[in-house]
Protein backbone atom coordinates (compact mmCIF):
# COMPACT_ATOMS: atom_id res chain seq x y z
CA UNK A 1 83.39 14.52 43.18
CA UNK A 2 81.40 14.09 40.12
CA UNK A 3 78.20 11.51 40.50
CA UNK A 4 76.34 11.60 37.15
CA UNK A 5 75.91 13.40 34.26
CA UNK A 6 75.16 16.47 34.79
CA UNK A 7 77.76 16.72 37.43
CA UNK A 8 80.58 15.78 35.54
CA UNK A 9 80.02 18.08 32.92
CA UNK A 10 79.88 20.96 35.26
CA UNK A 11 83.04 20.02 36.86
CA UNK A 12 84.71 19.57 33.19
CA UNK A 13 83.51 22.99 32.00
CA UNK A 14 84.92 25.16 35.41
CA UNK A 15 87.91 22.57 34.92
CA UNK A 16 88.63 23.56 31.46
CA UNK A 17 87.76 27.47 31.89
CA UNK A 18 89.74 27.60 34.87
CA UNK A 19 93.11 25.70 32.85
CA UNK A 20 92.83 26.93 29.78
CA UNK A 21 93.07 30.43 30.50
CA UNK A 22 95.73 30.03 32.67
CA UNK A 23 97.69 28.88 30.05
CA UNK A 24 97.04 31.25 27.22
CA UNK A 25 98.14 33.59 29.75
CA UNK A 26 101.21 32.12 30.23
CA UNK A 27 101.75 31.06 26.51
CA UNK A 28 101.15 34.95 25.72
CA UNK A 29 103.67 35.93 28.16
CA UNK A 30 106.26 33.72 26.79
CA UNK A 31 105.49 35.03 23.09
CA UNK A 32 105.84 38.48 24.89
CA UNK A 33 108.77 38.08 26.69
CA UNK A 34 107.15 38.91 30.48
CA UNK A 35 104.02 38.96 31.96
CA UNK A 36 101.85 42.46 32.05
CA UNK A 37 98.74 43.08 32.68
CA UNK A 38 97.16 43.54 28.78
CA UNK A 39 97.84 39.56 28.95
CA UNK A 40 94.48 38.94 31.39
CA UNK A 41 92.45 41.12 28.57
CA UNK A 42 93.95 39.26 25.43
CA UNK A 43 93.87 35.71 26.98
CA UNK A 44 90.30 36.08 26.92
CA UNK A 45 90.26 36.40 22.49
CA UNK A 46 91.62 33.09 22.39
CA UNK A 47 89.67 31.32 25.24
CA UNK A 48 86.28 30.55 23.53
CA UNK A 49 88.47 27.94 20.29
CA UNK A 50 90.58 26.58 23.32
CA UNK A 51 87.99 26.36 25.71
CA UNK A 52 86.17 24.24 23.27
CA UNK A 53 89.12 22.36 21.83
CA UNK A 54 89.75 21.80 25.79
CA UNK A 55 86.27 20.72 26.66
CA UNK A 56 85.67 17.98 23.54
CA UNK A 57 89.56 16.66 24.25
CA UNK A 58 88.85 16.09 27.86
CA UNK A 59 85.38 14.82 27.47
CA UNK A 60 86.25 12.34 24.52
CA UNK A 61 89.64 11.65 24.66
CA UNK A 62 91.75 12.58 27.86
CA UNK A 63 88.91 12.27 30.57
CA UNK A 64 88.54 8.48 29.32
CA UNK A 65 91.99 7.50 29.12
CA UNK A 66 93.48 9.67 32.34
CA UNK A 67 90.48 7.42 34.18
CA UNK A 68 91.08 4.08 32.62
CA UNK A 69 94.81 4.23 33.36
CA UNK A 70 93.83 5.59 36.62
CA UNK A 71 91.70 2.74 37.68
CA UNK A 72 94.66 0.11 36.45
CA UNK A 73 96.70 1.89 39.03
CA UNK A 74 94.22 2.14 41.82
CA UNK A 75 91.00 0.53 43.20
CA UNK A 76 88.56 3.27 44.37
CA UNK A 77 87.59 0.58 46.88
CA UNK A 78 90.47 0.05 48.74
CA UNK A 79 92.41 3.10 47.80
CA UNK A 80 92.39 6.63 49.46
CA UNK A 81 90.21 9.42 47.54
CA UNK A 82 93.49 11.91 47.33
CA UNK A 83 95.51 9.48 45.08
CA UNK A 84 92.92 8.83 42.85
CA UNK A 85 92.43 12.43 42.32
CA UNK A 86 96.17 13.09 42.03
CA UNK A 87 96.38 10.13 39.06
CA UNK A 88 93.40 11.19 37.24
CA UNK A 89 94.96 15.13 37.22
CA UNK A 90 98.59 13.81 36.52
CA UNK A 91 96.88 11.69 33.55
CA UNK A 92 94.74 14.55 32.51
CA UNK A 93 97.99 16.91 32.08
CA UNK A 94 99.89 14.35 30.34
CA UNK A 95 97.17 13.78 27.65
CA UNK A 96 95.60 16.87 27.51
CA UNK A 97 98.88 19.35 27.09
CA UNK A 98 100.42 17.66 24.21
CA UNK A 99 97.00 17.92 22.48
CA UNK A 100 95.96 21.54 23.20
CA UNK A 101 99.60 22.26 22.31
CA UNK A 102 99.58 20.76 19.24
CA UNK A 103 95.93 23.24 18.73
CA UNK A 104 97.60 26.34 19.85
CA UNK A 105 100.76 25.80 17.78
CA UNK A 106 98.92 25.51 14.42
CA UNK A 107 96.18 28.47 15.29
CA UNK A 108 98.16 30.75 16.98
CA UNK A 109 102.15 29.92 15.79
CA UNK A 110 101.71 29.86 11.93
CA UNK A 111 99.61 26.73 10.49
CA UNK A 112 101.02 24.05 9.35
CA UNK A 113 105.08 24.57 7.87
CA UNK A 114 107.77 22.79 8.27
CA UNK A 115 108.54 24.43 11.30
CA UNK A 116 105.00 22.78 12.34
CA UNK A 117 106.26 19.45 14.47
CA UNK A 118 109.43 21.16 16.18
CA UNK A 119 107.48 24.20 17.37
CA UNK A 120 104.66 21.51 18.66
CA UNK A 121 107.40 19.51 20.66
CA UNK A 122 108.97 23.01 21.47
CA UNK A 123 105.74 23.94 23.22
CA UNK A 124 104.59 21.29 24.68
CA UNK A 125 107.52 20.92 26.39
CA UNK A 126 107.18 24.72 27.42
CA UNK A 127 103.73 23.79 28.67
CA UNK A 128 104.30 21.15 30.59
CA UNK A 129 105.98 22.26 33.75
CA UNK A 130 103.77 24.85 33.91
CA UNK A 131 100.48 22.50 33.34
CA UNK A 132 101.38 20.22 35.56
CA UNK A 133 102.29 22.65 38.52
CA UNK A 134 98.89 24.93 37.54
CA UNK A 135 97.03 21.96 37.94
CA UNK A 136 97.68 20.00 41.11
CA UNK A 137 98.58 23.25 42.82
CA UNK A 138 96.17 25.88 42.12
CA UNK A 139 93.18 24.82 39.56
CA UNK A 140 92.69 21.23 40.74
CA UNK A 141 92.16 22.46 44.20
CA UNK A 142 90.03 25.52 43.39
CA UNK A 143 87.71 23.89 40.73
CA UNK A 144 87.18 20.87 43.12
CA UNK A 145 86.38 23.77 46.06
CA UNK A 146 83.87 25.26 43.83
CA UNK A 147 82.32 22.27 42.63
CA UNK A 148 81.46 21.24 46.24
CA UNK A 149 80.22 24.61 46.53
CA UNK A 150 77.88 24.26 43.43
CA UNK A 151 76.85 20.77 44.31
CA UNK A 152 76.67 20.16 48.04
CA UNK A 153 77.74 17.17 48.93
CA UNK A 154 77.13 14.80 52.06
């Protein structure tokens, strides 16, 4: 995976594209009631505010912490690749969905109200399944597939 830099930032920006648009699809489907296809065309409105938000979060918040709670769990020494990769992505869900959440309920679900912190807990709790399942089933696996395609590795 990621050796430097340069590499990691790579990986975080396909990560981020790859997630976040996957879930303003969904969120737009569950404001709409079903998925059709105008969802893949209006996803993409939204994606550059959230694909930041999504990129500084993980960079400077959840990439930190999903790794340091990672590496109090397991040694990369002595323990197999697959579960470090599965802890950091479990850790990266956990952090980042509340977060982008929390960003997507005040841009997109009415500001701040009183209605504000219920709606937040009400979709992040929407979210998470879905983040969760998104992410160690289809855009872990895929981003890490093209990253290895983008950066060869021996």
């Amino acid at each position: 995976m990621p050796k430097n830099r340069l590499e990691e930032t790579v990986f975080t920006i396909i990560m981020v594209i790859v997630m976040v648009y996957a879930m303003i699809c969904y969120n737009i489907a569950l404001a709409n009631k079903g998925f059709e296809n105008f969802i893949f065309v209006a996803a993409l409105s939204e994606l550059p505010i959230m694909g930041v938000a999504g990129f500084l979060l993980d960079t400077f918040i959840a990439g930190p912490l999903a790794k340091k709670n990672t590496f109090k769990i397991f040694n990369p020494a002595q323990d197999k690749p697959i579960f470090i990769i599965l802890s950091i992505s479990i850790f990266s869900v956990l952090f980042m969905c509340p977060m982008m959440s929390f960003i997507a309920t005040v841009l997109f679900k009415g500001g701040f109200n009183a209605n504000t912190i219920s709606l937040w807990i009400q979709t992040t709790a929407l979210n998470l399944p879905m983040a969760f399942f998104w992410q160690l089933m289809v855009a872990g696996p895929l981003v890490r597939k093209i990253f290895r395609t983008i950066f060869k590795q021996k």
